[in-house]
C-alpha atoms as a PDB file:
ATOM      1  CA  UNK A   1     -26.492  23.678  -8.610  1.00  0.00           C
ATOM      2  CA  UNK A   2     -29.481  25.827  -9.174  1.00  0.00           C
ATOM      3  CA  UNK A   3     -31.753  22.709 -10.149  1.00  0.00           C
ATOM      4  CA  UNK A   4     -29.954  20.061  -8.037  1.00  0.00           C
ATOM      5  CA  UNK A   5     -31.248  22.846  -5.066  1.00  0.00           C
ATOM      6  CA  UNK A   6     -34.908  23.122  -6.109  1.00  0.00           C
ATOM      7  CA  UNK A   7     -35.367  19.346  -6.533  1.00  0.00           C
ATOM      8  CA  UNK A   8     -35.046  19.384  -2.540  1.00  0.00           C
ATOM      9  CA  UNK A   9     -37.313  22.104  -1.678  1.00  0.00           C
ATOM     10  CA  UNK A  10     -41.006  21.885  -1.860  1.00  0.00           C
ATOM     11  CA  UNK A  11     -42.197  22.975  -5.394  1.00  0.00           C
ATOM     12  CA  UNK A  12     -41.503  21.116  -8.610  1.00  0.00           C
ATOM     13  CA  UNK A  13     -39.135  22.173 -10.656  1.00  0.00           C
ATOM     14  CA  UNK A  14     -41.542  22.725 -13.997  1.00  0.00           C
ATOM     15  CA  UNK A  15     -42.989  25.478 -11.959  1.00  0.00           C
ATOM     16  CA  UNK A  16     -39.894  27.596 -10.553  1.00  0.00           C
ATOM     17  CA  UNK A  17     -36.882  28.265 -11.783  1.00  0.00           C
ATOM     18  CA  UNK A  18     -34.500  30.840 -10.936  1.00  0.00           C
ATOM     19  CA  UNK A  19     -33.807  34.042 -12.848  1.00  0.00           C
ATOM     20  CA  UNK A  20     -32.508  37.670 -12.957  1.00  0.00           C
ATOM     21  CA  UNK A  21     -35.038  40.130 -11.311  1.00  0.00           C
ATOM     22  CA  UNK A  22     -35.339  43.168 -14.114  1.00  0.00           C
ATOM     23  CA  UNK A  23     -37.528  45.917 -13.626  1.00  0.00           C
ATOM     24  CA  UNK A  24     -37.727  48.810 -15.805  1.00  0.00           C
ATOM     25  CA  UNK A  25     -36.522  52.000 -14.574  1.00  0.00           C
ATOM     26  CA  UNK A  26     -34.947  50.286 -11.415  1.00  0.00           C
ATOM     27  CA  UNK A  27     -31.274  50.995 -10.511  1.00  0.00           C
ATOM     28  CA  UNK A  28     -29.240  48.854  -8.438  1.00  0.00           C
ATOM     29  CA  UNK A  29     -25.763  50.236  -8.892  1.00  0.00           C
ATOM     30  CA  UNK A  30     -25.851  52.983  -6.017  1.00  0.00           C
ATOM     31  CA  UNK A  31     -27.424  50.401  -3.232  1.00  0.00           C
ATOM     32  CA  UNK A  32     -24.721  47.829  -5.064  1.00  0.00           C
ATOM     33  CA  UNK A  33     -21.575  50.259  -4.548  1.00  0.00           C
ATOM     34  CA  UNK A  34     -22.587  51.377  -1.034  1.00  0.00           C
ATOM     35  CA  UNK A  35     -23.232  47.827   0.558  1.00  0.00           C
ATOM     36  CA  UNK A  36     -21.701  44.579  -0.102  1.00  0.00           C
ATOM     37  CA  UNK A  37     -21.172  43.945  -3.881  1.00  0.00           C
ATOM     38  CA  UNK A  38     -22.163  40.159  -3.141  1.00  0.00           C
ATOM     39  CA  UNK A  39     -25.444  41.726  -2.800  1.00  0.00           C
ATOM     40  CA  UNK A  40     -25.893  41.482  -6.149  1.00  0.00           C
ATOM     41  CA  UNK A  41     -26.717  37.795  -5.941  1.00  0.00           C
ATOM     42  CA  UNK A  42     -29.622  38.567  -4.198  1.00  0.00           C
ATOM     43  CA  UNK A  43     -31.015  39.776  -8.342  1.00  0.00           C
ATOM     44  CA  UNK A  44     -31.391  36.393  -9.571  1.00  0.00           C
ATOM     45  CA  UNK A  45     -34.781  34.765  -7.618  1.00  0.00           C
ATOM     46  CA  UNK A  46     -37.181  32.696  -7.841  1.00  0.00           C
ATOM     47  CA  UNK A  47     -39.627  33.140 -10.506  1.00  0.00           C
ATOM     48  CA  UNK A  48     -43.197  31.145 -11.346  1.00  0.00           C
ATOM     49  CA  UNK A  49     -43.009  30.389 -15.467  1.00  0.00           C
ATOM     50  CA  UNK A  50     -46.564  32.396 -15.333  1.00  0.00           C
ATOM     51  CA  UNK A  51     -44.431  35.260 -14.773  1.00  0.00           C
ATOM     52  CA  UNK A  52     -41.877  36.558 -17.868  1.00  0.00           C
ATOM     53  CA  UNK A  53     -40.068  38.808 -16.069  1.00  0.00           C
ATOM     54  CA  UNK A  54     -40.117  41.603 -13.058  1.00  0.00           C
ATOM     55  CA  UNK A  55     -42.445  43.741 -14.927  1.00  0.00           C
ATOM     56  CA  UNK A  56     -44.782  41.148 -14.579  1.00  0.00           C
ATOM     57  CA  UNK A  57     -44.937  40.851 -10.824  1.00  0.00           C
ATOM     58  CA  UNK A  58     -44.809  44.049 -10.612  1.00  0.00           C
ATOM     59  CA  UNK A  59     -47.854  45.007 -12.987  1.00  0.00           C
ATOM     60  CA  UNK A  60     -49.400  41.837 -10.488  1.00  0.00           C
ATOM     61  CA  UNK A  61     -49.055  43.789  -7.136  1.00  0.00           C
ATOM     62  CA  UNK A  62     -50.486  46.403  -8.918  1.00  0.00           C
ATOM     63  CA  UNK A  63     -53.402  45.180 -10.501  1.00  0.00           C
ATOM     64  CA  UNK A  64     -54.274  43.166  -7.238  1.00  0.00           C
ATOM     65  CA  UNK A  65     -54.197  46.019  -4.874  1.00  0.00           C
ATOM     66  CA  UNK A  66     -56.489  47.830  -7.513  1.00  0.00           C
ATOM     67  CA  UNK A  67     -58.438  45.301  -7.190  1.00  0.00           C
ATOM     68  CA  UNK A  68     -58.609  45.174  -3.390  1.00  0.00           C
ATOM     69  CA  UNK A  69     -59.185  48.741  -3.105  1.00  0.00           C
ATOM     70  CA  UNK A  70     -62.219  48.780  -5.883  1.00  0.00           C
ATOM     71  CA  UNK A  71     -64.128  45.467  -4.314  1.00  0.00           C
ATOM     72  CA  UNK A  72     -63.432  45.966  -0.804  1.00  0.00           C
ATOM     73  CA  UNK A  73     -61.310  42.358  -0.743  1.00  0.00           C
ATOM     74  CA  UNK A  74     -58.371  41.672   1.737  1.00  0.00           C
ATOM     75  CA  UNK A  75     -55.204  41.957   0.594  1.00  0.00           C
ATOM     76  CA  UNK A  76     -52.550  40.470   2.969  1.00  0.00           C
ATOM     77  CA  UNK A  77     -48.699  41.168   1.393  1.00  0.00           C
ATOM     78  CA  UNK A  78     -46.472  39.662   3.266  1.00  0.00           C
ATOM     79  CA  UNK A  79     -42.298  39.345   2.754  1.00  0.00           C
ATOM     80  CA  UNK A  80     -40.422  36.673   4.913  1.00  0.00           C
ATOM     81  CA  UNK A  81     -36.363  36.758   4.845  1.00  0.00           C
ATOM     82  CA  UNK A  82     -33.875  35.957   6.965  1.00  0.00           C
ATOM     83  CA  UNK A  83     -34.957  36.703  10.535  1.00  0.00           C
ATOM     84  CA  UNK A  84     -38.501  34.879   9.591  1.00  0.00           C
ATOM     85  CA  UNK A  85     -36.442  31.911   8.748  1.00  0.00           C
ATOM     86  CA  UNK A  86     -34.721  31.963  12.177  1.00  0.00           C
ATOM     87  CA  UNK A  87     -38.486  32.298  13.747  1.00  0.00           C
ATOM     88  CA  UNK A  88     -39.884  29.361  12.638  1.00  0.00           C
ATOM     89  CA  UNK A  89     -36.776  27.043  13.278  1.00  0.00           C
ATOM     90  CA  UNK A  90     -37.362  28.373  16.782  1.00  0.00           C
ATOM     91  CA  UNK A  91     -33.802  30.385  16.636  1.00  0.00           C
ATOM     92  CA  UNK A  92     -33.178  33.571  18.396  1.00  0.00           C
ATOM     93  CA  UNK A  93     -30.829  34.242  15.679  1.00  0.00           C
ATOM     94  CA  UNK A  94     -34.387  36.598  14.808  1.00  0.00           C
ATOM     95  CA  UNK A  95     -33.593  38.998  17.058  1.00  0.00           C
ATOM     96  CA  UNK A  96     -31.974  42.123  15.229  1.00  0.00           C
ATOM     97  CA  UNK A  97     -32.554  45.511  15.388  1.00  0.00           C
ATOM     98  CA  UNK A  98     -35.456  44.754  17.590  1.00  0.00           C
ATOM     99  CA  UNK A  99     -36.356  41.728  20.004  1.00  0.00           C
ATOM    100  CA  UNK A 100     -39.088  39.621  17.955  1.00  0.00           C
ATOM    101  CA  UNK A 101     -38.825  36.790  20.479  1.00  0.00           C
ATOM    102  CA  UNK A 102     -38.430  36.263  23.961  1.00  0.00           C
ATOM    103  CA  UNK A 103     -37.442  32.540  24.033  1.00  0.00           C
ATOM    104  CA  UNK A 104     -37.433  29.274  21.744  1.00  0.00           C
ATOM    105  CA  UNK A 105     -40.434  28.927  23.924  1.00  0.00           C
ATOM    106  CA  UNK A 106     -42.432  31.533  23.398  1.00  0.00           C
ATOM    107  CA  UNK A 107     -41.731  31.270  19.754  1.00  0.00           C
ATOM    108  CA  UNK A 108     -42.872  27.370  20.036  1.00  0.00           C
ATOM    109  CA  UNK A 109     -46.393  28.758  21.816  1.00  0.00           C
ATOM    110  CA  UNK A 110     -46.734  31.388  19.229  1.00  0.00           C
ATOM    111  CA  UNK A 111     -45.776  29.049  16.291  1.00  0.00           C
ATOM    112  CA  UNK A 112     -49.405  27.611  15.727  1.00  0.00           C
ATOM    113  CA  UNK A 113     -51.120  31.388  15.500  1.00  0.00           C
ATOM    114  CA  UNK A 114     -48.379  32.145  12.728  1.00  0.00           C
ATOM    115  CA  UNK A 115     -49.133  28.470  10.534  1.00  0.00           C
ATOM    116  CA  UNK A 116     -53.083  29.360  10.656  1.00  0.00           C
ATOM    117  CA  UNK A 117     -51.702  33.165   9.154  1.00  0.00           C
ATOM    118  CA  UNK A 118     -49.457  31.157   6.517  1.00  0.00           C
ATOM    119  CA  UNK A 119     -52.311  29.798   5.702  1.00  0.00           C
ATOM    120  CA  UNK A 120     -54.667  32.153   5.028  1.00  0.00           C
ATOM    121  CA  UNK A 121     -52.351  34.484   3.649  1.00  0.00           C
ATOM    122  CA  UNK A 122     -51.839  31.683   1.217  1.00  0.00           C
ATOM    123  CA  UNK A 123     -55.401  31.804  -0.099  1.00  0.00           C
ATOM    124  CA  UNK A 124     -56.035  35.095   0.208  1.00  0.00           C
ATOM    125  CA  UNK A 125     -52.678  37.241  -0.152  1.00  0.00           C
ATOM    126  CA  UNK A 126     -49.322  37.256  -1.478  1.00  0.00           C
ATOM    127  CA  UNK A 127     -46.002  35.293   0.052  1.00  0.00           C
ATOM    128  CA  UNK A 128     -42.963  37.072  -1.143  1.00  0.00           C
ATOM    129  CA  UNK A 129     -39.970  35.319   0.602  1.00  0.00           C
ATOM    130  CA  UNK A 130     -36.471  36.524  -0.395  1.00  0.00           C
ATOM    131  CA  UNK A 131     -35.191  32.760  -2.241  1.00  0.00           C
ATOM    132  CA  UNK A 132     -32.305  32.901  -4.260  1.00  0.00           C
ATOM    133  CA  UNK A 133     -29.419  30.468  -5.089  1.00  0.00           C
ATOM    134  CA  UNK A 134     -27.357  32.055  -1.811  1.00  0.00           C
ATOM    135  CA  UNK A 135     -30.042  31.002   0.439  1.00  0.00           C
ATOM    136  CA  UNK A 136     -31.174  27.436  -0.742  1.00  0.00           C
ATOM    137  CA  UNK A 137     -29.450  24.531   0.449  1.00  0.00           C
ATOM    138  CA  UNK A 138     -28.666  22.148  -2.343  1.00  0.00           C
ATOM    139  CA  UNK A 139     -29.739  18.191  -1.084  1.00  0.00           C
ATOM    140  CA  UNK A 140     -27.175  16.331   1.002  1.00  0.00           C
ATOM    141  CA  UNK A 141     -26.574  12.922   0.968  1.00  0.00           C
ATOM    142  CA  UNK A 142     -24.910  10.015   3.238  1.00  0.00           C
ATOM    143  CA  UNK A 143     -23.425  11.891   6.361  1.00  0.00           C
ATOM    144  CA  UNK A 144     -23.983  14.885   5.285  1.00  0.00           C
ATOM    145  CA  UNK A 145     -27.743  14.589   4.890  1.00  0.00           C
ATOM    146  CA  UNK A 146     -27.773  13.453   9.089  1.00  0.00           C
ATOM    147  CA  UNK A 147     -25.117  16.231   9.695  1.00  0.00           C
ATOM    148  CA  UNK A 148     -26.970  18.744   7.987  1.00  0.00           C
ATOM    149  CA  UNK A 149     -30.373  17.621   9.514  1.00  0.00           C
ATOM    150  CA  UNK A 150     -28.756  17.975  12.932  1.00  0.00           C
ATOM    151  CA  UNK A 151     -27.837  21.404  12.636  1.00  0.00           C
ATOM    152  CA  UNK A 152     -30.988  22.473  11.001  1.00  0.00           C
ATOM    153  CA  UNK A 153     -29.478  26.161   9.551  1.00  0.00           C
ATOM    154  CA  UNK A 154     -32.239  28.361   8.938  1.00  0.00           C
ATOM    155  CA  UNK A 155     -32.676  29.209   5.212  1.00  0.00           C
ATOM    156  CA  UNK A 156     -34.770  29.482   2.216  1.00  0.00           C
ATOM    157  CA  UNK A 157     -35.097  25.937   2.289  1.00  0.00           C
ATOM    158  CA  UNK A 158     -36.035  25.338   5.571  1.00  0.00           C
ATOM    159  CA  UNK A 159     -38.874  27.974   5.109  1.00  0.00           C
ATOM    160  CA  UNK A 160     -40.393  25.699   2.220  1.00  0.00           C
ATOM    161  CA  UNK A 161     -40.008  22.762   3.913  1.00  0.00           C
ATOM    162  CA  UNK A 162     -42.537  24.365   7.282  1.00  0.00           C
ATOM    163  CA  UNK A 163     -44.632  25.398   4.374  1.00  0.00           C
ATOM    164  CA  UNK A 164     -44.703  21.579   2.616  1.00  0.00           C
ATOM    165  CA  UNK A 165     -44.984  20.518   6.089  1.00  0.00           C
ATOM    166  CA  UNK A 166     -48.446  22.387   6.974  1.00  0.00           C
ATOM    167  CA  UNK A 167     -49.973  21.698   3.720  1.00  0.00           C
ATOM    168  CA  UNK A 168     -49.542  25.261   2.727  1.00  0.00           C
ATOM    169  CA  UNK A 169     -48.875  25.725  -1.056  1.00  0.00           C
ATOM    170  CA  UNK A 170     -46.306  27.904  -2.738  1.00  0.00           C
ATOM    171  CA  UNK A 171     -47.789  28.585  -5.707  1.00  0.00           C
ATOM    172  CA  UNK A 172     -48.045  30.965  -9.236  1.00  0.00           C
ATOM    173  CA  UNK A 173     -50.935  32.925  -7.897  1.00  0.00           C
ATOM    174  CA  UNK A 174     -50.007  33.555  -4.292  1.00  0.00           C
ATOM    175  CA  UNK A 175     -46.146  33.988  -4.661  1.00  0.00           C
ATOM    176  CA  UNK A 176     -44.410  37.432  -5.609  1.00  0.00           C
ATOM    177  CA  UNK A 177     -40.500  37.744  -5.573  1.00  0.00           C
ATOM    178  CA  UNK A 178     -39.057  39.786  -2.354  1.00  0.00           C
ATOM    179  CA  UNK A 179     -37.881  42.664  -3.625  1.00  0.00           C
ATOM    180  CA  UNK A 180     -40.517  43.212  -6.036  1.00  0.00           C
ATOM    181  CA  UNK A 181     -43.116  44.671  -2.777  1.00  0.00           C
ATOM    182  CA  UNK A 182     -40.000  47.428  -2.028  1.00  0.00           C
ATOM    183  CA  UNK A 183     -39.655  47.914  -6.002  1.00  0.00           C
ATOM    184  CA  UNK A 184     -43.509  48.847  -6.047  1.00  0.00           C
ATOM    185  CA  UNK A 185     -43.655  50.362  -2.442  1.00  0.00           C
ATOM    186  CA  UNK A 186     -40.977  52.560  -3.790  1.00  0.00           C
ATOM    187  CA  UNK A 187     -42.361  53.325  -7.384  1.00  0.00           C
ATOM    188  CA  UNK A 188     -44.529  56.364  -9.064  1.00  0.00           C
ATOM    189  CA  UNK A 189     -47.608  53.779  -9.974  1.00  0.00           C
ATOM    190  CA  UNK A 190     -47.847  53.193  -5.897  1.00  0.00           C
ATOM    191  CA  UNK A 191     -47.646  56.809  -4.914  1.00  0.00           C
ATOM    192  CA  UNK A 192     -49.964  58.151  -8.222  1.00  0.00           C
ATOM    193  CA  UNK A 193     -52.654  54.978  -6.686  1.00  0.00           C
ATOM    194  CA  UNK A 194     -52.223  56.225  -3.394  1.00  0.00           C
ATOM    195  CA  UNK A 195     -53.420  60.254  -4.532  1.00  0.00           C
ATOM    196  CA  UNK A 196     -55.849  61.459  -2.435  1.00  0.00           C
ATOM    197  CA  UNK A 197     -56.497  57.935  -0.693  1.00  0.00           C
ATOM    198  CA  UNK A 198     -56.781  56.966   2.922  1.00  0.00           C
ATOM    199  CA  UNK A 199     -53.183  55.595   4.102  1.00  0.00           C
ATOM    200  CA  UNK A 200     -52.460  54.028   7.624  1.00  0.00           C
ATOM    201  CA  UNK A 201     -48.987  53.219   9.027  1.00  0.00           C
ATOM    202  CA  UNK A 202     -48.967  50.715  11.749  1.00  0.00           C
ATOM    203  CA  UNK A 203     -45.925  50.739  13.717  1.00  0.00           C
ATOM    204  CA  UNK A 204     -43.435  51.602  16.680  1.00  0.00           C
ATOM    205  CA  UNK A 205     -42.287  55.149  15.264  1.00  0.00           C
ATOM    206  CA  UNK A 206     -43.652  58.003  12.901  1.00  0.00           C
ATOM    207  CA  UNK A 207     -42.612  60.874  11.484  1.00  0.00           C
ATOM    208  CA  UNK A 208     -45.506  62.633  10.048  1.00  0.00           C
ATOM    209  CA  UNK A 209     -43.927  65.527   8.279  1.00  0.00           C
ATOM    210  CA  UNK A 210     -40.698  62.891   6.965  1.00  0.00           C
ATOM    211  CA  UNK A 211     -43.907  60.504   5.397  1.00  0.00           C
ATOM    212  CA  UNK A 212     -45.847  63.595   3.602  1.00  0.00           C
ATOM    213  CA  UNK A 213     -42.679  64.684   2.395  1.00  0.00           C
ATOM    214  CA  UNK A 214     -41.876  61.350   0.900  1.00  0.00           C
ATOM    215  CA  UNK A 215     -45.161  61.316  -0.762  1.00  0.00           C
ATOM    216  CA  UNK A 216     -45.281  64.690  -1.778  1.00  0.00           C
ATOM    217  CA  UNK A 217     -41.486  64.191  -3.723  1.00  0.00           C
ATOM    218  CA  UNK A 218     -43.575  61.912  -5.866  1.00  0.00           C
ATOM    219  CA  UNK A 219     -46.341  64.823  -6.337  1.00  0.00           C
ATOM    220  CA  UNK A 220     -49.283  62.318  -4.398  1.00  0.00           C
ATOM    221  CA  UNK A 221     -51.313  63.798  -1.350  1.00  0.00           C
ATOM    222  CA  UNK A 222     -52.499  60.832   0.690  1.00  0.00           C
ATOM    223  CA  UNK A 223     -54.191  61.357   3.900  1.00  0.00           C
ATOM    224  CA  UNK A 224     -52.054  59.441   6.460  1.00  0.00           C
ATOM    225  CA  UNK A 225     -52.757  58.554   9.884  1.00  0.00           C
ATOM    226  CA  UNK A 226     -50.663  56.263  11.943  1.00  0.00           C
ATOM    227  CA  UNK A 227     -51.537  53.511  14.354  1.00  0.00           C
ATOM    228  CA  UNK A 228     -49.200  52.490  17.228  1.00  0.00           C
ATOM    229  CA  UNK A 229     -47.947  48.735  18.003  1.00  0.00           C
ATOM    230  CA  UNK A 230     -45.139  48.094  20.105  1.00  0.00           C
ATOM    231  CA  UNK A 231     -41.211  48.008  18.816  1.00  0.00           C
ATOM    232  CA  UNK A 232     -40.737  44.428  20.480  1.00  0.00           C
ATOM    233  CA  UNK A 233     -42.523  41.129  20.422  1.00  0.00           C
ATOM    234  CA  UNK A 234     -45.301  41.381  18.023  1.00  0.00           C
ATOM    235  CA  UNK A 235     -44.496  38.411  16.925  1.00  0.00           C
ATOM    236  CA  UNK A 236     -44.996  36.349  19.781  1.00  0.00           C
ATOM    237  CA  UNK A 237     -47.600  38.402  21.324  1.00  0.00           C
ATOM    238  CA  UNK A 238     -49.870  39.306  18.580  1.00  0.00           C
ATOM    239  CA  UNK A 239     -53.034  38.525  20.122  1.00  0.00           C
ATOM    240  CA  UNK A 240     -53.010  40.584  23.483  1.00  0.00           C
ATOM    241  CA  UNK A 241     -52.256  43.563  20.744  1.00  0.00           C
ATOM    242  CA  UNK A 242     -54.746  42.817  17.735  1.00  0.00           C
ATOM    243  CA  UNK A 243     -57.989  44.500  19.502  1.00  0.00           C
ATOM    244  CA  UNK A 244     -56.260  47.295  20.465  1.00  0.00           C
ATOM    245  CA  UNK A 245     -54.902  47.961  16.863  1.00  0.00           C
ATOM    246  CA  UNK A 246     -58.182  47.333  14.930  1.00  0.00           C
ATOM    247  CA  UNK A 247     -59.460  49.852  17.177  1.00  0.00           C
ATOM    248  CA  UNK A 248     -57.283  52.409  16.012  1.00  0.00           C
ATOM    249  CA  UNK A 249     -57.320  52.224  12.555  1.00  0.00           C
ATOM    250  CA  UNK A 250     -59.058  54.988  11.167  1.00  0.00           C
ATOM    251  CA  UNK A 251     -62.661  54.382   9.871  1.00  0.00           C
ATOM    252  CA  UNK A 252     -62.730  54.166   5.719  1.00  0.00           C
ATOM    253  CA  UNK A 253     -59.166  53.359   5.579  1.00  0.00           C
ATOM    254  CA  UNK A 254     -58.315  52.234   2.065  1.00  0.00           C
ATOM    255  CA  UNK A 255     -55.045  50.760   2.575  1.00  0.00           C
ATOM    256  CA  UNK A 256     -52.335  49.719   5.435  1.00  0.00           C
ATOM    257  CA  UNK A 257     -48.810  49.971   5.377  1.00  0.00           C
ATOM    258  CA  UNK A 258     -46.858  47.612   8.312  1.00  0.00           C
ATOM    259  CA  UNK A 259     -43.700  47.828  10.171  1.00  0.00           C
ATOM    260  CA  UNK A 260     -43.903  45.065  12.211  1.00  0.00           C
ATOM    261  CA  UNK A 261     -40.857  42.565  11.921  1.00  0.00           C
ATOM    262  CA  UNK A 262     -41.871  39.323  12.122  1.00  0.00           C
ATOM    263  CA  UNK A 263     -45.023  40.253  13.317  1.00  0.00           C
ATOM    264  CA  UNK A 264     -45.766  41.726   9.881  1.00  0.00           C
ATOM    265  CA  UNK A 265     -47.619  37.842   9.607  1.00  0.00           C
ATOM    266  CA  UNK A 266     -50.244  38.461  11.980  1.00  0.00           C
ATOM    267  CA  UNK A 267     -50.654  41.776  11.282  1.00  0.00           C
ATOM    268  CA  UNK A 268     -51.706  41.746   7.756  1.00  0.00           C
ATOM    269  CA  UNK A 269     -53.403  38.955   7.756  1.00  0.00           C
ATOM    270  CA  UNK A 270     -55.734  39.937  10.572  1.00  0.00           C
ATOM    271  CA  UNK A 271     -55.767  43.169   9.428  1.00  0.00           C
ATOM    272  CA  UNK A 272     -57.058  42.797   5.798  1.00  0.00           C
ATOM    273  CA  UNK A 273     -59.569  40.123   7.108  1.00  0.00           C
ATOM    274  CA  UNK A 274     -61.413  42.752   9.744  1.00  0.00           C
ATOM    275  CA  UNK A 275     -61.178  46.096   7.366  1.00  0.00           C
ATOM    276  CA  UNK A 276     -61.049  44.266   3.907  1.00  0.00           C
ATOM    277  CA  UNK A 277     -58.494  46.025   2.447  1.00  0.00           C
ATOM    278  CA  UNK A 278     -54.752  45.519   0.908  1.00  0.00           C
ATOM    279  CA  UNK A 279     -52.566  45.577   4.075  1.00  0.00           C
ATOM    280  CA  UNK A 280     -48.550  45.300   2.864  1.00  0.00           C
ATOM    281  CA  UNK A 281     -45.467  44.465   5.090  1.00  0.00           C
ATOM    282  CA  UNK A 282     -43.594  47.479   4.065  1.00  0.00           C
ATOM    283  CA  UNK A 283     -40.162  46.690   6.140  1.00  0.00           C
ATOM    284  CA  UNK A 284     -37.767  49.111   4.721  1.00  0.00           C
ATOM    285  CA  UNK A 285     -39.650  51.128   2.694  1.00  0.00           C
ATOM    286  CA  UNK A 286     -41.884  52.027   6.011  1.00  0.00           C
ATOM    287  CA  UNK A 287     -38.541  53.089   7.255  1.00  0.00           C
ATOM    288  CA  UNK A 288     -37.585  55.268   4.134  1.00  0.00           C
ATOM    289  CA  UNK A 289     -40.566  57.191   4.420  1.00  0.00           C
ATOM    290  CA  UNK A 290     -39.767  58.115   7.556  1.00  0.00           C
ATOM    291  CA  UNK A 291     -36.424  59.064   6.941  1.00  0.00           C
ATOM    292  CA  UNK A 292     -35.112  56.014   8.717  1.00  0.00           C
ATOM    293  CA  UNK A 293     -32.574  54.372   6.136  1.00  0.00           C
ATOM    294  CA  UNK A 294     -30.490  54.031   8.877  1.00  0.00           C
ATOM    295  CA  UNK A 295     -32.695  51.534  10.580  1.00  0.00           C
ATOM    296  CA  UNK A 296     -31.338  49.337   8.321  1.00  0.00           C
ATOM    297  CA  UNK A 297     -27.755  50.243   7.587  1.00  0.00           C
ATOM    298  CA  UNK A 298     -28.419  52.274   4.059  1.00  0.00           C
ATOM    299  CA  UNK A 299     -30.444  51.814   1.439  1.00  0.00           C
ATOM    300  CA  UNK A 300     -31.976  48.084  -0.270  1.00  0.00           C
ATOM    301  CA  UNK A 301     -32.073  46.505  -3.470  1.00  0.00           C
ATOM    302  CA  UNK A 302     -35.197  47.953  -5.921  1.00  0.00           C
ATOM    303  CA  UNK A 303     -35.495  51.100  -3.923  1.00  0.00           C
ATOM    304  CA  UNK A 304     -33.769  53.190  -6.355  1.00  0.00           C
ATOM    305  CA  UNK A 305     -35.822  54.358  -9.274  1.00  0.00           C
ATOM    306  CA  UNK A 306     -34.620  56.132 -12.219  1.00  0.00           C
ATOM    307  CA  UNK A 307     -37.738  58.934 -12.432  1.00  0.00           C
END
């Protein structure tokens, strides 16, 4: 099923395959017994043969943000999952927690702004959408191709297919596996980088004594500031907001952490191009530091670290 599924989505098969995400040191089995146990398909992903295993992408986040942070170089990190799915097959189905889009419409007028950011982020950052075997439609044939066509469910495939569509490459160098930006987000290599630099948290919401008590549990001493965008529609109004962001970010910032939604695109993208500097898509890790779990009903796969 697993290959019969990638020979319909836009990569060739000598190049992906699927397989277990391990990291060292990560545990699973809490997150596993409080949520849905089918969760647990969610370990095996999609992997680039470059990469042997999860240690691997995660010594590759590492080693780029180093980089980023030495040379001055954007770093746009960026994860796309279900409700980015929805987005870009112009379904309101993305609306969760938080409204990301008004209408179809607006998300049709907002669509081209977010293909020039797949773009770039694909030459200059990290994609890490959440694919695994759940989420990838295996090819249809006969009536089933036209039915299936017609109704046009968002998914993992669908996402690869806009991608294929605009010319934008999925590729060993640009892709990283979902869960492995919350595994290092959530890890003692981050926090020990992260000592004594410059941190800024964009979002709707901050706790400032929750987020230096996060980073003080793992002994580091960042100096965080926090930069306000609004809780709704970032993703469809991004550029009435960028100015006023960029404007806010603390001079001699080393590195921004987003809480955006689907706006998370735009954000990083733009971001890391006008400070030159890693900018990640934090999503639920931006939401454990501010003691926030609850945001997203409990805790996520690869948060859990055995220290």
């Amino acid at each position: 099923m697993v290959k019969s599924a990638l020979d319909d989505i836009a990569m060739p098969n000598r190049d992906f395959h699927f397989q277990r995400l391990v990291i060292d040191g990560v545990n699973n089995g809490d997150v596993l017994a409080a949520n849905k146990p089918e969760m647990a398909s969610e370990e095996t992903c999609l992997f680039h043969r470059s990469a042997a295993d999860g240690n691997a992408y995660l010594q590759k986040l590492q080693d780029l943000v180093q980089q980023s942070l030495a040379n001055r170089l954007p770093l746009p990190v960026v994860r796309f999952a279900d409700g980015e799915y929805a987005f870009y097959a112009l379904s309101l189905d993305c609306n969760g927690l938080y409204r990301q889009a008004e209408s179809a419409a607006a998300i049709k007028s907002a669509l081209p702004l977010h293909i020039d950011a797949l773009t770039r982020l694909s030459r200059e950052g990290l994609l890490a959408p959440l694919i695994f075997p759940g989420n990838v439609e295996p090819p249809r044939r006969g009536i089933m191709a036209l039915v299936s066509r017609l109704k046009k469910r968002p998914s993992a495939t669908t996402f690869l297919k806009l991608l294929e569509k605009h010319h934008i490459p999925l590729t060993g160098d640009n892709y990283l596996p979902f869960y492995v930006v919350y595994a290092w987000l959530s890890s003692v290599p981050f926090t020990r980088l992260m000592d004594g630099k410059k941190i800024c948290l964009i979002g709707s919401e901050w706790d400032q004594a929750a987020c230096r008590r996060w980073f003080t549990s793992f002994d580091s001493h960042p100096e965080i500031a926090f930069a306000e965008i609004p809780a709704e529609y970032v993703a469809t109004r991004w550029s009435s907001m960028k100015d006023h962001l960029l404007a806010n970010i603390p001079v001699n910032t080393d590195l921004c952490l987003v809480g955006a939604g689907i706006g998370a695109l735009t954000v990083c993208v733009d971001t890391a191009a006008a400070l030159s500097i890693p900018v990640i898509d934090a999503g639920h890790v931006f939401s454990m530091m501010n003691d926030r779990v609850d945001k997203s009903n409990g805790a996520r796969l690869y948060t859990h670290h055995r220290l």
